[in-house]
PDB file of N, CA and C in Angstrom:
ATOM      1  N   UNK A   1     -27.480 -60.925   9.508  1.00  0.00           N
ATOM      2  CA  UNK A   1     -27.580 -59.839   8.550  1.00  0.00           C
ATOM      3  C   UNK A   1     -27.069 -58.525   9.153  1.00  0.00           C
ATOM      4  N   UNK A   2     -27.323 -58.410  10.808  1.00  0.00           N
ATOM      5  CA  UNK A   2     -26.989 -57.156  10.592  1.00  0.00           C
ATOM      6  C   UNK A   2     -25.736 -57.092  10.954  1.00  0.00           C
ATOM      7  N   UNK A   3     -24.950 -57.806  11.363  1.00  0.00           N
ATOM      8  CA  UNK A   3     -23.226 -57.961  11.526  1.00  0.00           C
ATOM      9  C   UNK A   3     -22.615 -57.781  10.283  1.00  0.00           C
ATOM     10  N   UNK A   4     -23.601 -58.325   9.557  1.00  0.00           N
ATOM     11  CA  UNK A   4     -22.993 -58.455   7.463  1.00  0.00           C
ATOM     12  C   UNK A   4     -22.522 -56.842   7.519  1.00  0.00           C
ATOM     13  N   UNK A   5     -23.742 -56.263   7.594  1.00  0.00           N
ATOM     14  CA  UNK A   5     -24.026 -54.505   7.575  1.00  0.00           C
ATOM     15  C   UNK A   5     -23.002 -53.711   8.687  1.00  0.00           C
ATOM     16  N   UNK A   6     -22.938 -54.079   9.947  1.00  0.00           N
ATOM     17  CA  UNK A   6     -22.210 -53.316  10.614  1.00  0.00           C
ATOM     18  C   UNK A   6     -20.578 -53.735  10.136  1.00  0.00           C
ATOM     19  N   UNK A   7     -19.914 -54.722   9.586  1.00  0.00           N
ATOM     20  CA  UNK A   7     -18.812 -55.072   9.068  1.00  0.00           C
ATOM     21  C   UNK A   7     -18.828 -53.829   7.549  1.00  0.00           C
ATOM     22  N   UNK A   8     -19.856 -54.058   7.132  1.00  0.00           N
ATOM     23  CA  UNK A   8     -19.594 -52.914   5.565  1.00  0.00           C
ATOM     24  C   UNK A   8     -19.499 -51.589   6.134  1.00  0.00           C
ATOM     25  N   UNK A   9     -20.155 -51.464   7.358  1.00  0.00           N
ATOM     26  CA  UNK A   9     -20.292 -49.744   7.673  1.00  0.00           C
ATOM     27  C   UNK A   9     -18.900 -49.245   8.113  1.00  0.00           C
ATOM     28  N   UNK A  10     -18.323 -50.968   8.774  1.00  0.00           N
ATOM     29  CA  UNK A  10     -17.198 -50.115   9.644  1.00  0.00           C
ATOM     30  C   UNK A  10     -16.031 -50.019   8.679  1.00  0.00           C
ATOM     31  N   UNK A  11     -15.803 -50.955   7.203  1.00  0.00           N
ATOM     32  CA  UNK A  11     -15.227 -50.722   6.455  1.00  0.00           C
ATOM     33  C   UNK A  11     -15.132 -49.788   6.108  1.00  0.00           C
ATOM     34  N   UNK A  12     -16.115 -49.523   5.571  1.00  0.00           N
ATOM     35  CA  UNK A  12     -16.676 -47.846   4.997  1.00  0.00           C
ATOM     36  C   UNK A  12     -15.827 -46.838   5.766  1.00  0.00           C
ATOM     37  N   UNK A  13     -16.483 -46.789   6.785  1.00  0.00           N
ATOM     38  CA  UNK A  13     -15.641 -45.865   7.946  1.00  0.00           C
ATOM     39  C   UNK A  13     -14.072 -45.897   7.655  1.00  0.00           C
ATOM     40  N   UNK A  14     -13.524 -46.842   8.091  1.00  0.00           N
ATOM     41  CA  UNK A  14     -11.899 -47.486   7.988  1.00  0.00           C
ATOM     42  C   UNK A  14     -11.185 -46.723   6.830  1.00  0.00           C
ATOM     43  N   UNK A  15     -12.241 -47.129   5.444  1.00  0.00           N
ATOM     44  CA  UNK A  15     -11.757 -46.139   4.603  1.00  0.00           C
ATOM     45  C   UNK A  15     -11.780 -44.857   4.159  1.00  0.00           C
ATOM     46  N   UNK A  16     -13.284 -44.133   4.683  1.00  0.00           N
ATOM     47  CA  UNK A  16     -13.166 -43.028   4.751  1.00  0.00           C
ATOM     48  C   UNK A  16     -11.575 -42.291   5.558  1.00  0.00           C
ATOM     49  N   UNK A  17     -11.210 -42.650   6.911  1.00  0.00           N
ATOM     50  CA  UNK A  17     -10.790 -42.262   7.619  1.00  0.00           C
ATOM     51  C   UNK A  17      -9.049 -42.350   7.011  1.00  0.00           C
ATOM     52  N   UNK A  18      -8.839 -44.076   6.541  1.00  0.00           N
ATOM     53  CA  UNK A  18      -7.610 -43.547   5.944  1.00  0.00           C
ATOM     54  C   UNK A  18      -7.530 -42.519   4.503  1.00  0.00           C
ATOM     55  N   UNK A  19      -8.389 -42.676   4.171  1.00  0.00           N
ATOM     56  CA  UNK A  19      -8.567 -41.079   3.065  1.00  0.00           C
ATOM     57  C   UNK A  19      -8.320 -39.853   3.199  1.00  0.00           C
ATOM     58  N   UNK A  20      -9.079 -39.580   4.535  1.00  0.00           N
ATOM     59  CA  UNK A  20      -9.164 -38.418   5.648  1.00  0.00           C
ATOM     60  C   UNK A  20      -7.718 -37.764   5.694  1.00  0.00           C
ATOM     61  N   UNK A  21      -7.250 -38.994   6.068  1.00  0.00           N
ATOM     62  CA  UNK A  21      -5.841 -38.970   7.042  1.00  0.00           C
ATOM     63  C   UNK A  21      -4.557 -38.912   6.021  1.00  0.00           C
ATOM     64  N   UNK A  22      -4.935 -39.669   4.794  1.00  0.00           N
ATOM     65  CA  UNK A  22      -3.920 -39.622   3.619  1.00  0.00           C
ATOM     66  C   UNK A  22      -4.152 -38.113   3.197  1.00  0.00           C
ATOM     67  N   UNK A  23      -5.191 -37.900   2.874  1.00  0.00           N
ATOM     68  CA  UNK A  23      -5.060 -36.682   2.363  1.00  0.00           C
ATOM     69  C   UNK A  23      -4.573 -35.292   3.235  1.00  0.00           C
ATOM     70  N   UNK A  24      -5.042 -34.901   3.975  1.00  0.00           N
ATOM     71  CA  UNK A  24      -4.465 -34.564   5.561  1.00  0.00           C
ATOM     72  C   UNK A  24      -2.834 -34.658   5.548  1.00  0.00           C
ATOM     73  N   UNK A  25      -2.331 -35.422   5.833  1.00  0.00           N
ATOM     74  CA  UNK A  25      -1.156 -35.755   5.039  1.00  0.00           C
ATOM     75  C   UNK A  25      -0.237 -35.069   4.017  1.00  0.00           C
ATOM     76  N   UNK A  26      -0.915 -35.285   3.041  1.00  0.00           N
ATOM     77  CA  UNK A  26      -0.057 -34.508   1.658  1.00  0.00           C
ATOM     78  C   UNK A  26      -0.728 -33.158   1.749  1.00  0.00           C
ATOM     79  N   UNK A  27      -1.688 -32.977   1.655  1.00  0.00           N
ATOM     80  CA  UNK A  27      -1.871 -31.726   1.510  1.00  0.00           C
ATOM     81  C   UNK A  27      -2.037 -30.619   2.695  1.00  0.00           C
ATOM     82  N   UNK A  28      -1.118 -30.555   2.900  1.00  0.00           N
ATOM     83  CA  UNK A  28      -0.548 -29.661   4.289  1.00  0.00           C
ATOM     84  C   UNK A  28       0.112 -28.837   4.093  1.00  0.00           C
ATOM     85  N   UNK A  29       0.097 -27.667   4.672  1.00  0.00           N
ATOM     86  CA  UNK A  29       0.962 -26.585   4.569  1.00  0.00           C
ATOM     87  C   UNK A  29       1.980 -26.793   5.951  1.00  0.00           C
ATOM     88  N   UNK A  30       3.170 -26.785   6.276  1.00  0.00           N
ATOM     89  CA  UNK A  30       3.091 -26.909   8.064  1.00  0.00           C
ATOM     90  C   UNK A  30       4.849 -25.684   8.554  1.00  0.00           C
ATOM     91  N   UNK A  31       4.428 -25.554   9.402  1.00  0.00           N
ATOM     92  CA  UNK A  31       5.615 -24.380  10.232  1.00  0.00           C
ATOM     93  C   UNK A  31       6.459 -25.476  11.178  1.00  0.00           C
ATOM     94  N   UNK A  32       7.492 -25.660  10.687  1.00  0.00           N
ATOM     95  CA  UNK A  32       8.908 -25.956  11.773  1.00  0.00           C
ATOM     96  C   UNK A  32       9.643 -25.361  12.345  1.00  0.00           C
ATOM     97  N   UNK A  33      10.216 -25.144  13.638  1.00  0.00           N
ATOM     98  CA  UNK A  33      11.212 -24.344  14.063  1.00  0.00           C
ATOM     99  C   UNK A  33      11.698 -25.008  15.479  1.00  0.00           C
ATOM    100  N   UNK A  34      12.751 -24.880  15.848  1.00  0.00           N
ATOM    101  CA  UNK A  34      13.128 -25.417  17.100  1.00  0.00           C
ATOM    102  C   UNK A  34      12.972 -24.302  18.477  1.00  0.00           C
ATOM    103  N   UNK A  35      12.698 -25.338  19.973  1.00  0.00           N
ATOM    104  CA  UNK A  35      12.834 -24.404  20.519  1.00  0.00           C
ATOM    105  C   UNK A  35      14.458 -23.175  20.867  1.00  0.00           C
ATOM    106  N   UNK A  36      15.128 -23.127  20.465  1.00  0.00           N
ATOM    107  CA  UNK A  36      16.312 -22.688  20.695  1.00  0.00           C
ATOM    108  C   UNK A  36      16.043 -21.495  19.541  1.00  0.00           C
ATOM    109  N   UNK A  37      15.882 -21.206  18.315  1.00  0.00           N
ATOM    110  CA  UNK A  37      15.491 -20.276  17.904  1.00  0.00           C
ATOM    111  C   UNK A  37      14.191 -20.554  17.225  1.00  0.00           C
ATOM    112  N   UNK A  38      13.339 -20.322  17.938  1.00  0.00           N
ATOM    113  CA  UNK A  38      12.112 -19.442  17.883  1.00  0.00           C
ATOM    114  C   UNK A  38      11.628 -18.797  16.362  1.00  0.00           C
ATOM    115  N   UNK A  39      12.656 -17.999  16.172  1.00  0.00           N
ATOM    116  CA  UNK A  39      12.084 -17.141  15.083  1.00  0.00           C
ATOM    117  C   UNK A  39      12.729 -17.576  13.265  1.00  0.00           C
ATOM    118  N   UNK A  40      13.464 -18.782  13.654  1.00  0.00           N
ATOM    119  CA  UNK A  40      14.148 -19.452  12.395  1.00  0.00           C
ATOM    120  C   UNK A  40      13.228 -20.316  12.228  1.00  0.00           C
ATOM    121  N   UNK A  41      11.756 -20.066  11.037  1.00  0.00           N
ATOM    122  CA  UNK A  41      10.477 -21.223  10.760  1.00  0.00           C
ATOM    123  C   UNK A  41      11.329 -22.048   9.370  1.00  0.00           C
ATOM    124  N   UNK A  42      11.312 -23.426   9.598  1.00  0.00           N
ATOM    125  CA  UNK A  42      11.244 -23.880   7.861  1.00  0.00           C
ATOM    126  C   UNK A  42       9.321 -23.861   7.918  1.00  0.00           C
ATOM    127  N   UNK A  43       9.535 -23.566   6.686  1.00  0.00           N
ATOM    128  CA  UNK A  43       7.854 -23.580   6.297  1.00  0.00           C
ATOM    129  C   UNK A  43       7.761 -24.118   4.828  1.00  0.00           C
ATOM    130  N   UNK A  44       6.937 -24.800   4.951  1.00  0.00           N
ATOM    131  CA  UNK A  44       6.707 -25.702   3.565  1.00  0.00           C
ATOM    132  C   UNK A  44       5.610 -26.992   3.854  1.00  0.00           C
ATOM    133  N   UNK A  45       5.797 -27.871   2.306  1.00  0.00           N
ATOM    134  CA  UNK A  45       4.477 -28.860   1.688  1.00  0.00           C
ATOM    135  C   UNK A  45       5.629 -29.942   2.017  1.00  0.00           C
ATOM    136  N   UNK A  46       5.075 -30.991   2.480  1.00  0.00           N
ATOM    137  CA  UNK A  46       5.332 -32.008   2.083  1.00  0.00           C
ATOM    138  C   UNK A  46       4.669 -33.272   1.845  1.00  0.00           C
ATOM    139  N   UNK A  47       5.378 -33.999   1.026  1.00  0.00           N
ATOM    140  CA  UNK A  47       4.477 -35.219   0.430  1.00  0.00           C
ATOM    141  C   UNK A  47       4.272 -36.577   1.807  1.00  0.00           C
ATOM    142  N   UNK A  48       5.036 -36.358   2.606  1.00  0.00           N
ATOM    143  CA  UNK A  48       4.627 -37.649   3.780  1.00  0.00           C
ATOM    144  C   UNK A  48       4.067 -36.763   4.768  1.00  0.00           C
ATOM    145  N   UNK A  49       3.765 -37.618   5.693  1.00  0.00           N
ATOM    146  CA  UNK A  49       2.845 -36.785   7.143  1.00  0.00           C
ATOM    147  C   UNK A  49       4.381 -36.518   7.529  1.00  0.00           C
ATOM    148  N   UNK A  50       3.668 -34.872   8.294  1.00  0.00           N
ATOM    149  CA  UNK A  50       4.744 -34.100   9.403  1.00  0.00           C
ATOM    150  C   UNK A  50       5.250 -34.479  10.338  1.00  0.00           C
ATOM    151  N   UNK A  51       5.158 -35.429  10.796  1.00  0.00           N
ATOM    152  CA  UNK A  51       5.735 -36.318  11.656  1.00  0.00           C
ATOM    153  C   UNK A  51       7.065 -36.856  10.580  1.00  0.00           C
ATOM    154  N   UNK A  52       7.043 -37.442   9.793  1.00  0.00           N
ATOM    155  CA  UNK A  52       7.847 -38.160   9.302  1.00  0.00           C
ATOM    156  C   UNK A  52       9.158 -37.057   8.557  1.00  0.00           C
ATOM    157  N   UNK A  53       8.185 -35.943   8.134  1.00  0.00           N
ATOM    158  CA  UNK A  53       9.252 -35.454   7.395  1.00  0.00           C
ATOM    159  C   UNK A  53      10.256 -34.369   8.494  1.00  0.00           C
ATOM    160  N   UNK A  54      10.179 -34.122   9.954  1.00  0.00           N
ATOM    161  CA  UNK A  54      10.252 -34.124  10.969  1.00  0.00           C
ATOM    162  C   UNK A  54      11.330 -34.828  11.407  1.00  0.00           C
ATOM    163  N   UNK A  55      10.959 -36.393  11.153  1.00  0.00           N
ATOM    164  CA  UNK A  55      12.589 -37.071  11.578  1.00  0.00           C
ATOM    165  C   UNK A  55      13.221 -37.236  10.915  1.00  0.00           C
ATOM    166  N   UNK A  56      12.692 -36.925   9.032  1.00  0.00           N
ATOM    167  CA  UNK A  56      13.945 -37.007   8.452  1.00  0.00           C
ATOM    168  C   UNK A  56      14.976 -35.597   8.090  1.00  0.00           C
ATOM    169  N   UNK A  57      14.087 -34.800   8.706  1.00  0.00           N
ATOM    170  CA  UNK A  57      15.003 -33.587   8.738  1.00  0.00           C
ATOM    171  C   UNK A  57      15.797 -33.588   9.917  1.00  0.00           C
ATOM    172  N   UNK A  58      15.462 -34.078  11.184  1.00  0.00           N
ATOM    173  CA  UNK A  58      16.330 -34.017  12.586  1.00  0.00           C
ATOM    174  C   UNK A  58      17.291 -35.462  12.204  1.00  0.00           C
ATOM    175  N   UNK A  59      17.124 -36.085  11.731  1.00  0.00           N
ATOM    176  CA  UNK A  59      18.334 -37.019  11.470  1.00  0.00           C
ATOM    177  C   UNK A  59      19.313 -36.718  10.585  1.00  0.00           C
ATOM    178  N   UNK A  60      19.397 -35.437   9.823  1.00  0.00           N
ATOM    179  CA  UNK A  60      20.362 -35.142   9.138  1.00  0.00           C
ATOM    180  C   UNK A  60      21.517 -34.967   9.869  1.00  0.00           C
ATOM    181  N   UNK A  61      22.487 -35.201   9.564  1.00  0.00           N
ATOM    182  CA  UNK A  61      24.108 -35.416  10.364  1.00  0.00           C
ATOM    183  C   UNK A  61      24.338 -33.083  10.631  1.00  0.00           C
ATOM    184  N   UNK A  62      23.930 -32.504   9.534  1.00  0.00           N
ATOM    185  CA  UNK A  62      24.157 -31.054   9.960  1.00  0.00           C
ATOM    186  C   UNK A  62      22.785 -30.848  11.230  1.00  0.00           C
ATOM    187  N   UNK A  63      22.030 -31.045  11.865  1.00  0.00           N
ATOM    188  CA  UNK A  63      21.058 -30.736  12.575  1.00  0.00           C
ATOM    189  C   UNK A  63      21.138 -30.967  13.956  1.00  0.00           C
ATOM    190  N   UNK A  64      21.986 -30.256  14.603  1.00  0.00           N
ATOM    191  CA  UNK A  64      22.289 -29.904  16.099  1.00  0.00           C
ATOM    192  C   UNK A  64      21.143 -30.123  16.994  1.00  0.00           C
ATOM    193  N   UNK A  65      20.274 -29.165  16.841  1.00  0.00           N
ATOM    194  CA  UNK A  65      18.838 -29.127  17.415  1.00  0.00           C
ATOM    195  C   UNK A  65      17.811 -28.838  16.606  1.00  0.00           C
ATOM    196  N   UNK A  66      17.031 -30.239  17.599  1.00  0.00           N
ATOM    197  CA  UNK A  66      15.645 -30.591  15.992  1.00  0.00           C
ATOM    198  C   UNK A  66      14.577 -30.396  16.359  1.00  0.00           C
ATOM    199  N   UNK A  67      13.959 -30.180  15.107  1.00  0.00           N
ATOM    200  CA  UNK A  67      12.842 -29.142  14.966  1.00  0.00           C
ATOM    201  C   UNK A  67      11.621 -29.900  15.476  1.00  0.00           C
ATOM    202  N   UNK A  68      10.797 -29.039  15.703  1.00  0.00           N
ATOM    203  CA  UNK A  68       9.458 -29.168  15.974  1.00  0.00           C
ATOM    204  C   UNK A  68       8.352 -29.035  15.323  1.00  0.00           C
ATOM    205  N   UNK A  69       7.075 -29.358  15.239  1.00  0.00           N
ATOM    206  CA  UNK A  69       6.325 -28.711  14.991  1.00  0.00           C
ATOM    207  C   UNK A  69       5.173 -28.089  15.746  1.00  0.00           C
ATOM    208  N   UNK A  70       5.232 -27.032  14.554  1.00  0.00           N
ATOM    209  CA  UNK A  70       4.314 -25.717  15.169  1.00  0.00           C
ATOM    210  C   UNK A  70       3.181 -25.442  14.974  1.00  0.00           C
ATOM    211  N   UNK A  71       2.753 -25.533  13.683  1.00  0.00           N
ATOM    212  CA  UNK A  71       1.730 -25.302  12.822  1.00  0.00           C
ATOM    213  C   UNK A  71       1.652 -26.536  11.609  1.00  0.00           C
ATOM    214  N   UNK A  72       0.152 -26.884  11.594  1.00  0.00           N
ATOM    215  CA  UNK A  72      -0.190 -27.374   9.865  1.00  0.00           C
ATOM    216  C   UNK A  72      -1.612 -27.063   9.763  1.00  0.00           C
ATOM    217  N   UNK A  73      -1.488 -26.999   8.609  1.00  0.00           N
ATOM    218  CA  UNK A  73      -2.759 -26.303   7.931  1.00  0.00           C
ATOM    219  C   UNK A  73      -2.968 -27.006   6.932  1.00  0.00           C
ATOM    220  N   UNK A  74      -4.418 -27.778   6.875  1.00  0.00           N
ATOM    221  CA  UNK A  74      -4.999 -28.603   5.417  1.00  0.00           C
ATOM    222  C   UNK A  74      -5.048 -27.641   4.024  1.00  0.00           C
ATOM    223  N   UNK A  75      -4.517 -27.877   3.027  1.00  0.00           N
ATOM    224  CA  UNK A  75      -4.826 -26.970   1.856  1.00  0.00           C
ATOM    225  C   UNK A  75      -5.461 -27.425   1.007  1.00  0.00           C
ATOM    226  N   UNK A  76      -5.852 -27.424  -0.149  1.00  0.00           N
ATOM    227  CA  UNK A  76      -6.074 -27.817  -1.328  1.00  0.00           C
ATOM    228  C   UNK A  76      -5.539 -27.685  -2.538  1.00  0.00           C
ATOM    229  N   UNK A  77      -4.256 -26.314  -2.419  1.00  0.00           N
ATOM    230  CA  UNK A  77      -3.514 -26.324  -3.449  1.00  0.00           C
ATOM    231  C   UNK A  77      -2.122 -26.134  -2.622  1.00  0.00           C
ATOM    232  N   UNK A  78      -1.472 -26.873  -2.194  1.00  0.00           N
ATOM    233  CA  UNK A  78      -0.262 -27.120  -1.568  1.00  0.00           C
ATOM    234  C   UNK A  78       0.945 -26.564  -2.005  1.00  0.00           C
ATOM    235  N   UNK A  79       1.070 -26.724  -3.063  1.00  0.00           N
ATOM    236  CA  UNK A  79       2.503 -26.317  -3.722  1.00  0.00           C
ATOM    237  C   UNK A  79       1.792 -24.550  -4.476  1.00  0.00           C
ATOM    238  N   UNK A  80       0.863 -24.246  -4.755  1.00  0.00           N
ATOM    239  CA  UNK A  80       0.877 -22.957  -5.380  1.00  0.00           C
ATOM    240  C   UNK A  80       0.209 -22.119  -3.544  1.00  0.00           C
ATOM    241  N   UNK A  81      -0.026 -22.601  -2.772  1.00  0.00           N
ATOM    242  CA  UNK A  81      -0.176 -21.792  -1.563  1.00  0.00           C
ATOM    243  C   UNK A  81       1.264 -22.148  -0.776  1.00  0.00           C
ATOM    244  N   UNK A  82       2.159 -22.358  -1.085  1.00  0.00           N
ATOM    245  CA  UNK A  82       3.219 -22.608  -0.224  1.00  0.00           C
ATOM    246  C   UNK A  82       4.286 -21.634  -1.611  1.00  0.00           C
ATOM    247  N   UNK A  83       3.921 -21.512  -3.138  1.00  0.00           N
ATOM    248  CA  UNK A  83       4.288 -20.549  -3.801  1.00  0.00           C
ATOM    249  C   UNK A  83       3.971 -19.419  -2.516  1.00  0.00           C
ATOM    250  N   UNK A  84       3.000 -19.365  -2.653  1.00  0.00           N
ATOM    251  CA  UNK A  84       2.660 -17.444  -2.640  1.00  0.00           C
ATOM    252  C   UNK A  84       3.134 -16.886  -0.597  1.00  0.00           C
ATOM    253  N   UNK A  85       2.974 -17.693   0.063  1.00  0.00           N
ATOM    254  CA  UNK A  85       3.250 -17.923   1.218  1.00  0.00           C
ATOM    255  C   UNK A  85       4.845 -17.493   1.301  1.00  0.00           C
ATOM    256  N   UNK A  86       5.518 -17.965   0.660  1.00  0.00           N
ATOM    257  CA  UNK A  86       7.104 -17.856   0.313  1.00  0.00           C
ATOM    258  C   UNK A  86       7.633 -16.753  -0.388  1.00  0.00           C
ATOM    259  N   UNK A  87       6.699 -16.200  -1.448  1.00  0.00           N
ATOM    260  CA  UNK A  87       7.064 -14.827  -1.987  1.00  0.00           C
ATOM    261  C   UNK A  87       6.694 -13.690  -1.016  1.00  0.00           C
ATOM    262  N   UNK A  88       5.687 -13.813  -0.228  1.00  0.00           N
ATOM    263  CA  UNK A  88       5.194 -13.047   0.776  1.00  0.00           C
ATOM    264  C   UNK A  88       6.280 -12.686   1.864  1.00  0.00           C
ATOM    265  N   UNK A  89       6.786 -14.042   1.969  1.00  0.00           N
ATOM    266  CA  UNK A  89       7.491 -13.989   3.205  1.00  0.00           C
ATOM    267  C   UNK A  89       8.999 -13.693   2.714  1.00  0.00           C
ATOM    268  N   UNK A  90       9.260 -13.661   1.452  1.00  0.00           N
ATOM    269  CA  UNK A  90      10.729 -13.421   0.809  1.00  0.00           C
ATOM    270  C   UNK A  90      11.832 -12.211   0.955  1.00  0.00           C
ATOM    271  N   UNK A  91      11.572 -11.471   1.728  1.00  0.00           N
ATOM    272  CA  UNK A  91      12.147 -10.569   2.549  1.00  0.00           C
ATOM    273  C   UNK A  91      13.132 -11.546   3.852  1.00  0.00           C
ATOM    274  N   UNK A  92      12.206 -12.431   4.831  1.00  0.00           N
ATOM    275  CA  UNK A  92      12.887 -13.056   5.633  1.00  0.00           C
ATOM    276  C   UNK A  92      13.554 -14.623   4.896  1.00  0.00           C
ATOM    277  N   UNK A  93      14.002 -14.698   4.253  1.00  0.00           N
ATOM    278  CA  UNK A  93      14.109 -15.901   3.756  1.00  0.00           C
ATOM    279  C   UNK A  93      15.606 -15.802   3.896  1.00  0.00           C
ATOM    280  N   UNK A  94      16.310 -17.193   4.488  1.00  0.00           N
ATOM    281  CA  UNK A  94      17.649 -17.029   4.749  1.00  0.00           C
ATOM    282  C   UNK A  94      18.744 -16.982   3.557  1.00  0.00           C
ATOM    283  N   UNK A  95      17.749 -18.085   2.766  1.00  0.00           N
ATOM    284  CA  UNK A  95      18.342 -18.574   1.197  1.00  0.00           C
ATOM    285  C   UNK A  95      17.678 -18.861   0.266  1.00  0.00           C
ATOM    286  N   UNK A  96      17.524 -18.092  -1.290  1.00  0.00           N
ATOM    287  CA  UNK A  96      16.827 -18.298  -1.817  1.00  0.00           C
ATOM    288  C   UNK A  96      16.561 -20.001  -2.218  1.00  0.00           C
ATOM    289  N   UNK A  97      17.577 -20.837  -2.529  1.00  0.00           N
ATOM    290  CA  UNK A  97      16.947 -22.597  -2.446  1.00  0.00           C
ATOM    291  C   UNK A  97      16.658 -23.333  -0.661  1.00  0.00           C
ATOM    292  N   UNK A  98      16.238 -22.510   0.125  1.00  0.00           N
ATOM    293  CA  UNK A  98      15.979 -23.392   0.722  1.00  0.00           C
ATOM    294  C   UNK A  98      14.112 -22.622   1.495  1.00  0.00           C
ATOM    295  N   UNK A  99      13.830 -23.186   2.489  1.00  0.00           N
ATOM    296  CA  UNK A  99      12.400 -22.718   2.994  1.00  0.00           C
ATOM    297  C   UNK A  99      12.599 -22.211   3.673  1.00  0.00           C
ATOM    298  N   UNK A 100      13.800 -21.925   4.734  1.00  0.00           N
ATOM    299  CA  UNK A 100      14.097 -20.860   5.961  1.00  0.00           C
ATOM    300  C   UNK A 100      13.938 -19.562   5.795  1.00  0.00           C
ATOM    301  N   UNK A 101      13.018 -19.386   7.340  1.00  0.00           N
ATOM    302  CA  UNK A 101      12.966 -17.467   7.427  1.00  0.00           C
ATOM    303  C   UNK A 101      13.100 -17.237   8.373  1.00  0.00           C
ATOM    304  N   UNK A 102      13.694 -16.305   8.424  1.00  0.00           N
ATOM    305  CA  UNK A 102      14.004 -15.298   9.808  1.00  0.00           C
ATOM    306  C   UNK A 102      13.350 -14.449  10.120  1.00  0.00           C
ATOM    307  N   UNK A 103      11.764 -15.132  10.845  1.00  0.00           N
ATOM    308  CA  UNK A 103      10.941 -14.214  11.217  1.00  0.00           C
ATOM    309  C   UNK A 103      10.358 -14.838  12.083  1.00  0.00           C
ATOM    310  N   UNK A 104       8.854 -13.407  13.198  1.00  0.00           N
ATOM    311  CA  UNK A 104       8.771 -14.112  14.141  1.00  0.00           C
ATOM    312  C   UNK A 104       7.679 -15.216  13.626  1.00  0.00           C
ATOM    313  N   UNK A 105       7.288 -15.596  14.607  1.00  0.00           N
ATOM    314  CA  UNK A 105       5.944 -17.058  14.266  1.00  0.00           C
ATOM    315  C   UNK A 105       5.149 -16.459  13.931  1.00  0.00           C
ATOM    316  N   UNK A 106       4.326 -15.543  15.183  1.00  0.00           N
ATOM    317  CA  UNK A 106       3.283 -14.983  15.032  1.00  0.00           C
ATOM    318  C   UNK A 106       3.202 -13.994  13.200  1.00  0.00           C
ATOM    319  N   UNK A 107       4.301 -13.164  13.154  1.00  0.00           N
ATOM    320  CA  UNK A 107       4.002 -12.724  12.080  1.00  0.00           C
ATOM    321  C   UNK A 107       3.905 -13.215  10.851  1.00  0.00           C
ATOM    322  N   UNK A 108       4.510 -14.326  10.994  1.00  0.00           N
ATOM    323  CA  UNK A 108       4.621 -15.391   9.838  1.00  0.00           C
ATOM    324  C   UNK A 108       2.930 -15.801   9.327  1.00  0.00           C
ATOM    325  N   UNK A 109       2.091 -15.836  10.338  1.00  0.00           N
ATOM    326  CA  UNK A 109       0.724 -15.803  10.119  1.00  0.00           C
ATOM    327  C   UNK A 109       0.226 -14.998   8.968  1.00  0.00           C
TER     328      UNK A 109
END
């Protein structure tokens, strides 16, 4: 009986954790930039973990030197805090369709 129970608990767990971790995941705010310039952040949401969206930005055939990450931050409203984050920061923005700014890290805070 109690193996029955420690098998349901650790399920339990298993799934809490990929929940945790899925959600964690999508709802992220996160800061990219390479070390070579420093002060060029992409900043943005994305729908896969930062890791992934990471190599599919450094595998692009234009991407000399690839990015890192710097920062992520759990949100709860992802796409309207990555709105207002972006109008804030819309002074340094390289191009209006893309997420690049030309600013430092720290102030990017």
């Amino acid at each position: 009986m109690w193996l029955t129970q420690l098998q349901s608990d650790v399920a339990i767990y298993d799934l809490r954790m990929n929940l945790t971790t899925h959600l964690f995941r999508i709802m992220s705010i996160n800061i990219l930039s390479t070390r070579e310039q420093p002060h060029f952040l992409k900043i943005g949401v994305t729908t896969r973990s930062v890791e992934q969206r990471v190599k599919e930005i450094n595998s692009a055939t234009g991407v000399v030197i690839p990015f890192g990450v710097r920062a992520v931050w759990p949100v709860r409203n992802p796409e309207q805090i990555e709105r207002e984050i972006h109008e804030l920061l819309s002074p340094y923005r390289v191009r209006v369709d893309r997420e690049f700014f030309q600013i430092n890290y720290q102030a990017s805070l």
